[in-house]
N, C-alpha and C. Protein backbone atom coordinates (compact mmCIF):
# COMPACT_ATOMS: atom_id res chain seq x y z
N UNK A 1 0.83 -1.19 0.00
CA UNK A 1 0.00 0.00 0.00
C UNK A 1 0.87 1.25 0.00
N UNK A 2 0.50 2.40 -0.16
CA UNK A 2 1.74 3.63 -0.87
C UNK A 2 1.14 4.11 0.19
N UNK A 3 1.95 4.70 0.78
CA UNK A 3 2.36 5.71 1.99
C UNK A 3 2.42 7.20 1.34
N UNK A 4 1.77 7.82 2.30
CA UNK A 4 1.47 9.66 1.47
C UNK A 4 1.66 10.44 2.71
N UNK A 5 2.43 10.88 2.72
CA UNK A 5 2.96 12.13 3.66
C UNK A 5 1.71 13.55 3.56
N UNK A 6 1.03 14.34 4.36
CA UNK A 6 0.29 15.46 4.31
C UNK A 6 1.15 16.14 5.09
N UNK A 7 1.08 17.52 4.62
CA UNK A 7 2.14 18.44 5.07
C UNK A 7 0.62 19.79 5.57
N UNK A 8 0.76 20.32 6.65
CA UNK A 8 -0.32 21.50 7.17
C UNK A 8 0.56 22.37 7.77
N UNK A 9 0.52 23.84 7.25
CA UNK A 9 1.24 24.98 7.98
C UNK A 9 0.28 25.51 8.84
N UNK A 10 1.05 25.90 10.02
CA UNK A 10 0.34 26.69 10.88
C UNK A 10 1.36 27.85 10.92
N UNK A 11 0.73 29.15 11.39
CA UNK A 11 1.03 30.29 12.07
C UNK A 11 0.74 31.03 13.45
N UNK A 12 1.56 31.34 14.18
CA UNK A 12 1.13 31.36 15.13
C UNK A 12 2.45 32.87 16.08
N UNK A 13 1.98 33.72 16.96
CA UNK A 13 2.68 34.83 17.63
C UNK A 13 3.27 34.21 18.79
N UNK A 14 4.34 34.11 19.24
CA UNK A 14 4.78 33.81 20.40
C UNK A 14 5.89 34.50 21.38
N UNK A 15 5.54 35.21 22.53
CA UNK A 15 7.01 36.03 23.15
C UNK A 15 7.51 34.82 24.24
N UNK A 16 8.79 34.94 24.28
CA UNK A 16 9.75 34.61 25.12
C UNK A 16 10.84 34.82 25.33
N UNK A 17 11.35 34.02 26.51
CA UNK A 17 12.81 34.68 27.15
C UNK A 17 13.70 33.09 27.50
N UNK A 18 15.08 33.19 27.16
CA UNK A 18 15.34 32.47 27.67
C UNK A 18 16.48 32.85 28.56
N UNK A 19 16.01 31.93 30.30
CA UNK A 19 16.92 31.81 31.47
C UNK A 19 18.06 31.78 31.26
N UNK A 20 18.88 32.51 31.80
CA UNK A 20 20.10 32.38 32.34
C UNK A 20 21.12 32.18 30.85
N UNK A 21 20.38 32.72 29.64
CA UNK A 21 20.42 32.99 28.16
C UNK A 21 21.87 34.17 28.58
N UNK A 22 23.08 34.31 28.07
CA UNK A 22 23.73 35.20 27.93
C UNK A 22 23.99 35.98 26.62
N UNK A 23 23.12 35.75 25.81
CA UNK A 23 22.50 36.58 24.48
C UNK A 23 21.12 37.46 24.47
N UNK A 24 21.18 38.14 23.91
CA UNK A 24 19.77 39.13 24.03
C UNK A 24 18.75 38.75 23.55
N UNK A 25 18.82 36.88 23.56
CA UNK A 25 17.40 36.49 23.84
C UNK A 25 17.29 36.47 25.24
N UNK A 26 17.92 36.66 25.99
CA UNK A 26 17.52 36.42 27.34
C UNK A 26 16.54 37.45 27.86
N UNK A 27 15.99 38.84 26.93
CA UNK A 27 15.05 39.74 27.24
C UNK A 27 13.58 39.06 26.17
N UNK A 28 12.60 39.47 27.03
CA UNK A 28 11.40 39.18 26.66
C UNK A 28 11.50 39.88 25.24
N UNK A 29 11.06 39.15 24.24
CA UNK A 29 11.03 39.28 22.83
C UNK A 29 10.19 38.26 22.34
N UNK A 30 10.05 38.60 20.99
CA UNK A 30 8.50 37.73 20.23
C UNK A 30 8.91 37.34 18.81
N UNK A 31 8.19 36.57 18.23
CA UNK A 31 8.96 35.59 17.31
C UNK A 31 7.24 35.79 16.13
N UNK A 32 7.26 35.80 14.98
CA UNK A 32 6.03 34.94 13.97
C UNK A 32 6.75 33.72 13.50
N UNK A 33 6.02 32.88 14.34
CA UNK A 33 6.48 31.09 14.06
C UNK A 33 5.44 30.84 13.14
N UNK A 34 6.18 29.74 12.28
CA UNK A 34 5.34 29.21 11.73
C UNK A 34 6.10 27.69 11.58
N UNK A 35 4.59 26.72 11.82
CA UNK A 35 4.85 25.31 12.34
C UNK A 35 4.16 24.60 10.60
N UNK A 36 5.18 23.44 10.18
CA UNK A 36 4.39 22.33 9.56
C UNK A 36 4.60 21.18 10.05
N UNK A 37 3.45 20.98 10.30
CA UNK A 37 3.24 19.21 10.62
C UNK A 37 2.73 18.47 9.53
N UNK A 38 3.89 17.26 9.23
CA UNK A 38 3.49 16.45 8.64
C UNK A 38 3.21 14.58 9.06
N UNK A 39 2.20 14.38 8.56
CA UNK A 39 1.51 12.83 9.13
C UNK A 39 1.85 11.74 8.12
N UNK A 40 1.96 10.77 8.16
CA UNK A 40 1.87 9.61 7.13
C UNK A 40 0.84 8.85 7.27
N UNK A 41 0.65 8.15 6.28
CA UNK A 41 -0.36 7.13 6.21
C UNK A 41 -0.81 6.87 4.75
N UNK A 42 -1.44 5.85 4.88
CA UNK A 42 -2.22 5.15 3.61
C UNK A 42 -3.73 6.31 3.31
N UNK A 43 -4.19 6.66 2.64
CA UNK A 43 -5.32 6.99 2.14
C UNK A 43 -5.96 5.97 2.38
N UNK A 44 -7.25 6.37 2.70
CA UNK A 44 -8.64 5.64 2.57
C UNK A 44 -9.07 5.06 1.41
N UNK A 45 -9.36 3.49 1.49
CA UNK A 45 -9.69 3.21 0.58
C UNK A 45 -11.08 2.58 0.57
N UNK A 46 -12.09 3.20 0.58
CA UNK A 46 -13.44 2.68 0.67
C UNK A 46 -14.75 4.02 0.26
N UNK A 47 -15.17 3.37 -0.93
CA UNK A 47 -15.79 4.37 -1.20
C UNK A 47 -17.00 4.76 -0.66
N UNK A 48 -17.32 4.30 0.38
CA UNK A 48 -18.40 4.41 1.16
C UNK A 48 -18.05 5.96 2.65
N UNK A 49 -17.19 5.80 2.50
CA UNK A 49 -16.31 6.87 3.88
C UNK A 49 -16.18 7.56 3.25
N UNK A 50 -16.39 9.22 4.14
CA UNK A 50 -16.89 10.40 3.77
C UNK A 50 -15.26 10.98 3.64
N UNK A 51 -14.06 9.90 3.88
CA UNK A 51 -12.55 10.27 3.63
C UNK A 51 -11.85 9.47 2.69
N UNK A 52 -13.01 9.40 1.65
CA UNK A 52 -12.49 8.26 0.77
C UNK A 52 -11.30 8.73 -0.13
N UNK A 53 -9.86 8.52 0.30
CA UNK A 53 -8.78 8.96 -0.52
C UNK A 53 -8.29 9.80 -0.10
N UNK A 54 -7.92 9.88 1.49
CA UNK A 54 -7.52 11.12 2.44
C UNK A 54 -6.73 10.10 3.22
N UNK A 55 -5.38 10.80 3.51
CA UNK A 55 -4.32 10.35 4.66
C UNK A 55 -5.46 10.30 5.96
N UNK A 56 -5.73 11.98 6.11
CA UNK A 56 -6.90 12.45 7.23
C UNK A 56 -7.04 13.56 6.23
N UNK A 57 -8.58 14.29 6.62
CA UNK A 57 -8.86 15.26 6.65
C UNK A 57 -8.25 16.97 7.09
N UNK A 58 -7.85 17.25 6.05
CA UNK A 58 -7.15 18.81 6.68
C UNK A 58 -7.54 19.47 7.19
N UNK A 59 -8.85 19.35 7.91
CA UNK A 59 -9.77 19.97 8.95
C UNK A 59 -9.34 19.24 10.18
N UNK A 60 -9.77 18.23 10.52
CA UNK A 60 -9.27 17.27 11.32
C UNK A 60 -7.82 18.02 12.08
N UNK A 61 -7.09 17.88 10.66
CA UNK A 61 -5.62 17.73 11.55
C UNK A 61 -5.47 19.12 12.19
N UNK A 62 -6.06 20.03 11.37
CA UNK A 62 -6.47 21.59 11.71
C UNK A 62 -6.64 21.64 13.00
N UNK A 63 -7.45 20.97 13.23
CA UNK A 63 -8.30 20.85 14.62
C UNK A 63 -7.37 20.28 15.62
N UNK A 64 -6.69 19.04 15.50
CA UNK A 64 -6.03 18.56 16.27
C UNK A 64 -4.57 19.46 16.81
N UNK A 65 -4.22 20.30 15.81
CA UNK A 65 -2.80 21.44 16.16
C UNK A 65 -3.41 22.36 16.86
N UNK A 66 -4.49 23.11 16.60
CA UNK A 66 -4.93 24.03 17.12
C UNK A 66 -5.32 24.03 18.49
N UNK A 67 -6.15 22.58 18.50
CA UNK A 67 -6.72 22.10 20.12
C UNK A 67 -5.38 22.33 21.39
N UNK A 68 -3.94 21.71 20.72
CA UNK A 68 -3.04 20.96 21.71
C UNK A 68 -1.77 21.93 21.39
N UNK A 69 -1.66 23.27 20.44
CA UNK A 69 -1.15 23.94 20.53
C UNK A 69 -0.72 25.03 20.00
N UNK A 70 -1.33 25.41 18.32
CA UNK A 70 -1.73 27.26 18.54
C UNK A 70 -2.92 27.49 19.86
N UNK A 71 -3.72 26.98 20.09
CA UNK A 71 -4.56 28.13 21.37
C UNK A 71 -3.46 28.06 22.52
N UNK A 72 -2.95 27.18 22.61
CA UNK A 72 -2.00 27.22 23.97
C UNK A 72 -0.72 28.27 23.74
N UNK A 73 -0.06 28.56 22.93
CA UNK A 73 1.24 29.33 22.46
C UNK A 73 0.51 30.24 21.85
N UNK A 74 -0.30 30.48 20.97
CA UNK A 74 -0.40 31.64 20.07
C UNK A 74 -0.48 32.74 21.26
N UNK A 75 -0.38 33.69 20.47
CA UNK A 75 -0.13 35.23 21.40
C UNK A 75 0.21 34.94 23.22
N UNK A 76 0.56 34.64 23.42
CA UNK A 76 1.22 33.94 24.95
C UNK A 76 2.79 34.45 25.31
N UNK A 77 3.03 34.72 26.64
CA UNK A 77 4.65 34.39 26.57
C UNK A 77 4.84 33.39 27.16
N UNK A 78 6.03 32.67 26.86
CA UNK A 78 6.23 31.20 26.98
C UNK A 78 7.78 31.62 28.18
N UNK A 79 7.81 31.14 29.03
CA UNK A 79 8.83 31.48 30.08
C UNK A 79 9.07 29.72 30.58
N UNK A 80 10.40 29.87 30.85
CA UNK A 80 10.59 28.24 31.80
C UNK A 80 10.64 28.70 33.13
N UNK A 81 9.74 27.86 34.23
CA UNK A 81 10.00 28.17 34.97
C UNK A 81 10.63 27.28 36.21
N UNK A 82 11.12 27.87 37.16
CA UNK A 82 12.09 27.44 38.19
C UNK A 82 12.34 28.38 39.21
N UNK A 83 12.60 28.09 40.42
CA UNK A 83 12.70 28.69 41.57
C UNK A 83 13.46 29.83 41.61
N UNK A 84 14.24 29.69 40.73
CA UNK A 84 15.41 31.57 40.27
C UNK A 84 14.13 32.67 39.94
N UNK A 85 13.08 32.01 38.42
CA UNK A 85 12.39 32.95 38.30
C UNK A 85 11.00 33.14 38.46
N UNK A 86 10.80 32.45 40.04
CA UNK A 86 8.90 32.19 40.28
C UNK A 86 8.43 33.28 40.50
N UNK A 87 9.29 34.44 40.75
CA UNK A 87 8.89 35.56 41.09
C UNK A 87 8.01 36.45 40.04
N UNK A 88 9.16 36.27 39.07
CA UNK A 88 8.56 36.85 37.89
C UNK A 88 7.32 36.11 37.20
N UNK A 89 7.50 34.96 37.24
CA UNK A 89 6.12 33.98 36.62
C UNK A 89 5.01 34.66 37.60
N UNK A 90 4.98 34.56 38.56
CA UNK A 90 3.89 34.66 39.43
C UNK A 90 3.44 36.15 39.57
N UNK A 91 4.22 37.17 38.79
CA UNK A 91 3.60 38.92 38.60
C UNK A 91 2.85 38.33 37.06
N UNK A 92 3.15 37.91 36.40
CA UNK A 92 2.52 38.06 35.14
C UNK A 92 1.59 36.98 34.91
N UNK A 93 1.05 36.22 36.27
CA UNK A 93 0.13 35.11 35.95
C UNK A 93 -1.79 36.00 35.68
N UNK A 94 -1.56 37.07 35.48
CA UNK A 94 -3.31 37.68 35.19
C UNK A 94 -2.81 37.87 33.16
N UNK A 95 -1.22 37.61 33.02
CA UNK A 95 -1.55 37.60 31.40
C UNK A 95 -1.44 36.10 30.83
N UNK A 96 -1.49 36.16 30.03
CA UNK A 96 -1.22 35.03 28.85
C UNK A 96 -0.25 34.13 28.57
N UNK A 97 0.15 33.73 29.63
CA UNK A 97 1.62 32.85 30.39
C UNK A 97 1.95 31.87 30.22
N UNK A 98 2.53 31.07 29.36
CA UNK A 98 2.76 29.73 29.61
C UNK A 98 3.94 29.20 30.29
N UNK A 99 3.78 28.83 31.30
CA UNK A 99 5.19 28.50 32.18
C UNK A 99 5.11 26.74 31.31
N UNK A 100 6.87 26.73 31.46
CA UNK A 100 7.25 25.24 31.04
C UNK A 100 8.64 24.84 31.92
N UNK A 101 8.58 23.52 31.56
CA UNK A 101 9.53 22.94 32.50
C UNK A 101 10.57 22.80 31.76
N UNK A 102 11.09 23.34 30.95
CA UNK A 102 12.04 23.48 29.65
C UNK A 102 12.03 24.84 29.51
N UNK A 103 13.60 25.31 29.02
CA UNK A 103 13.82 26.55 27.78
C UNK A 103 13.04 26.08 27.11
N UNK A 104 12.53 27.42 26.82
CA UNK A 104 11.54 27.57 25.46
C UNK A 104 12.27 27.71 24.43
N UNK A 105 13.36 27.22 23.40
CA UNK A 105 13.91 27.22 22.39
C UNK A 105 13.10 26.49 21.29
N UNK A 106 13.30 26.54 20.01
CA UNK A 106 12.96 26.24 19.20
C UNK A 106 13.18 24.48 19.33
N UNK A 107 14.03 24.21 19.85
CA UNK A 107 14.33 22.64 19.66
C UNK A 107 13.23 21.94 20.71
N UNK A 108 13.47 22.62 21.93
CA UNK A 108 12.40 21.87 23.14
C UNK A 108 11.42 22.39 22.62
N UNK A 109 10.64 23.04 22.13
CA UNK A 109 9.38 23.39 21.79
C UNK A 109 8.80 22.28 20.90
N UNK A 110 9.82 21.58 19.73
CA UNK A 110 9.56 20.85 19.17
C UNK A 110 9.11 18.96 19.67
N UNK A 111 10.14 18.91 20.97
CA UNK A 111 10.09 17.73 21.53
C UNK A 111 8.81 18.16 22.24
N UNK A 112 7.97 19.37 22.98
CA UNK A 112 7.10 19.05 23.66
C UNK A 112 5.99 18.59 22.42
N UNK A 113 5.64 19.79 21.55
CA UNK A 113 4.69 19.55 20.46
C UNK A 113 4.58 18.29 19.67
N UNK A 114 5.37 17.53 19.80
CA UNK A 114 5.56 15.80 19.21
C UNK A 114 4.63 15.08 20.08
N UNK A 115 5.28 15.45 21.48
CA UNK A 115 4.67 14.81 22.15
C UNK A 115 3.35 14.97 22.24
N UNK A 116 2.97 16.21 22.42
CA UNK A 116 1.51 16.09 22.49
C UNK A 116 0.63 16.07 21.26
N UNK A 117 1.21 16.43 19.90
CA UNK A 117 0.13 16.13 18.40
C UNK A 117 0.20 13.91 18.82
N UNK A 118 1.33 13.08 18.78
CA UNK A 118 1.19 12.15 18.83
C UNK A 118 0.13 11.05 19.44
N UNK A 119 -0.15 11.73 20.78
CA UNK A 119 -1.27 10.99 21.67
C UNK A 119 -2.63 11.86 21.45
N UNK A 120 -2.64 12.38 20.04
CA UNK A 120 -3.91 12.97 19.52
C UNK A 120 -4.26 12.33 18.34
N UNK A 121 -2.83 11.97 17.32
CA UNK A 121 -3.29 11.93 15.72
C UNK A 121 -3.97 10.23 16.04
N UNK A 122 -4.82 10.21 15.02
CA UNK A 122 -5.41 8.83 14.84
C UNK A 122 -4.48 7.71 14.74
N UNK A 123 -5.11 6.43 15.11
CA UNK A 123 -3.99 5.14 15.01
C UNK A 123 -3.60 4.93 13.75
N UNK A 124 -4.46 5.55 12.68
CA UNK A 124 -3.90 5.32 11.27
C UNK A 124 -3.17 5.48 10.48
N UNK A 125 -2.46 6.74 11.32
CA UNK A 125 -1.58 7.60 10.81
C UNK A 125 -0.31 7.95 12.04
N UNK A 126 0.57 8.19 11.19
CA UNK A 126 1.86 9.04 12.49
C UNK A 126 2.51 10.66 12.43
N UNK A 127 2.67 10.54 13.35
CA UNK A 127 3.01 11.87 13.52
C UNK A 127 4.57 11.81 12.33
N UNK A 128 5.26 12.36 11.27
CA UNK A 128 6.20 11.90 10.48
C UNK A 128 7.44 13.37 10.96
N UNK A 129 6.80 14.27 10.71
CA UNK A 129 7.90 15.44 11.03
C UNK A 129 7.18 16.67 11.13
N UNK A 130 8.05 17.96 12.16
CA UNK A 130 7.50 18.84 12.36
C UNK A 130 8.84 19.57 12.09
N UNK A 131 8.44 20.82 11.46
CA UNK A 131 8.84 21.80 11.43
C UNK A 131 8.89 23.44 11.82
N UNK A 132 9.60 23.77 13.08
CA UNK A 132 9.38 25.14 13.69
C UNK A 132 10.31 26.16 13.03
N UNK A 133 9.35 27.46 12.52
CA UNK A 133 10.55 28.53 11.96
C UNK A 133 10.45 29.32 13.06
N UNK A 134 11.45 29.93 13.58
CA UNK A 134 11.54 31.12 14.47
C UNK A 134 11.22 32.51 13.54
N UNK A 135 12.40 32.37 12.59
CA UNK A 135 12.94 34.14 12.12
C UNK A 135 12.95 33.25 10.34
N UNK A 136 13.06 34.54 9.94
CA UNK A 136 12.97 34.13 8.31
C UNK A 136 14.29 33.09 7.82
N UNK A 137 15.36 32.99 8.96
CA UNK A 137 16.71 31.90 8.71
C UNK A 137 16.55 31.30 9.81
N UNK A 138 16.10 30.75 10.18
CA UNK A 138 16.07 30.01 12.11
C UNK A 138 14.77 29.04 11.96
N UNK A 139 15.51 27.85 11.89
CA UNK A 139 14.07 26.73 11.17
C UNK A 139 14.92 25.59 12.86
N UNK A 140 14.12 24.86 13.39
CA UNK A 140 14.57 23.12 13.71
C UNK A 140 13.33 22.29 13.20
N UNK A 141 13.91 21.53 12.97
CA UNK A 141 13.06 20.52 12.69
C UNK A 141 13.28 19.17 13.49
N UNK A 142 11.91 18.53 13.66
CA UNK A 142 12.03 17.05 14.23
C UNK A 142 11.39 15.91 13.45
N UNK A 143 12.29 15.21 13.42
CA UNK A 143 11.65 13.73 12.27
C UNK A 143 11.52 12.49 13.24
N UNK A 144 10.18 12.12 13.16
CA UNK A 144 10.34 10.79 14.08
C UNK A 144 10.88 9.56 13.62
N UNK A 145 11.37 9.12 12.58
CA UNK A 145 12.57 8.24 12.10
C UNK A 145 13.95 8.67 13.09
N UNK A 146 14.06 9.60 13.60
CA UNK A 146 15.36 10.10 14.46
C UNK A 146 15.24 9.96 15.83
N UNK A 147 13.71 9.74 16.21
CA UNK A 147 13.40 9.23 17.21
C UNK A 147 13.02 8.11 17.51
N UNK A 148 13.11 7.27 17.37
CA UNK A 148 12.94 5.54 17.55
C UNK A 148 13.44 5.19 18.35
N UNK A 149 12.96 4.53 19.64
CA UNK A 149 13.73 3.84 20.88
C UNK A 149 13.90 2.54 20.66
C-alpha cells in the first residue's frame, strides 16, 4: 500500500525569554512562528467513507494542532520556569503565560509539540515530522525516524 505524507502549515505569535540565556534572547522578545506538521499514512480506501482517498482530513488535523497547541502558544509568553524565576512567573500570571519545565527554544518546543500532536493523531496515521521557523533563517526541525527507541 503507498504511503502519502500530508504536510499543514500553521502560524502562530509567540514572546519569550530564555533563562540564564547570555545573548539578548535572554530579554522578553516575540517571534512569527510558523509550524508544519506532517503525518503519514495510507489513504482511505473505501468508497463508502466520507474520507475516501484522504491520509486524514485537513480539517481534522487543523483541529487537532490548534486544540493541543496554537490556542495554547499563540499570542502567549512562553517562560521556563524554576525557583530563580517564580517571582517573575507569578507577577505576570493575570496575562497570557505559559510557564514550562524546559527553555523555550525552538528545539524543546519541538520535543514538547511531538509529544503532544502524537497521543492525539489517529492510530492510522503518524506523527512523520514537524517543522518550527523562528525568524525568516532560524528553522529546527524534528523527524520521528530520528526518534525511535
Amino acid at each position: 500500500m503507498a504511503k502519502i505524507r500530508v504536510t499543514k502549515e500553521f502560524n502562530f505569535e509567540m514572546a519569550h525569554a530564555l533563562y540564564n540565556y547570555e545573548g539578548p534572547c535572554r530579554n522578553i522578545h516575540g517571534h512569527s512562528y510558523r509550524l508544519f506538521v506532517t503525518v503519514k499514512g495510507t489513504p482511505i480506501k473505501d468508497v463508502k467513507h466520507p474520507e475516501n482517498g484522504m491520509v486524514i482530513d485537513f480539517s481534522k488535523l487543523k483541529k487537532i494542532v490548534k486544540e493541543n497547541i496554537i490556542n495554547i502558544f499563540d499570542h502567549s509568553l512562553v517562560l521556563y520556569y524554576n525557583k530563580q524565576n517564580k517571582q517573575l512567573a507569578q507577577l505576570l500570571v493575570n496575562q497570557k503565560t505559559v510557564l514550562l519545565s524546559y527553555q523555550p527554544t525552538c528545539e524543546n518546543m519541538l520535543i514538547d509539540f511531538s509529544e503532544r500532536l502524537i497521543k492525539q493523531i489517529p492510530d492510522n496515521i503518524s506523527l512523520y515530522s514537524l517543522k518550527l521557523q523562528e525568524t525568516i533563517t532560524s528553522v529546527a526541525e524534528w523527524y520521528a525516524d530520528d526518534n525511535v527507541e
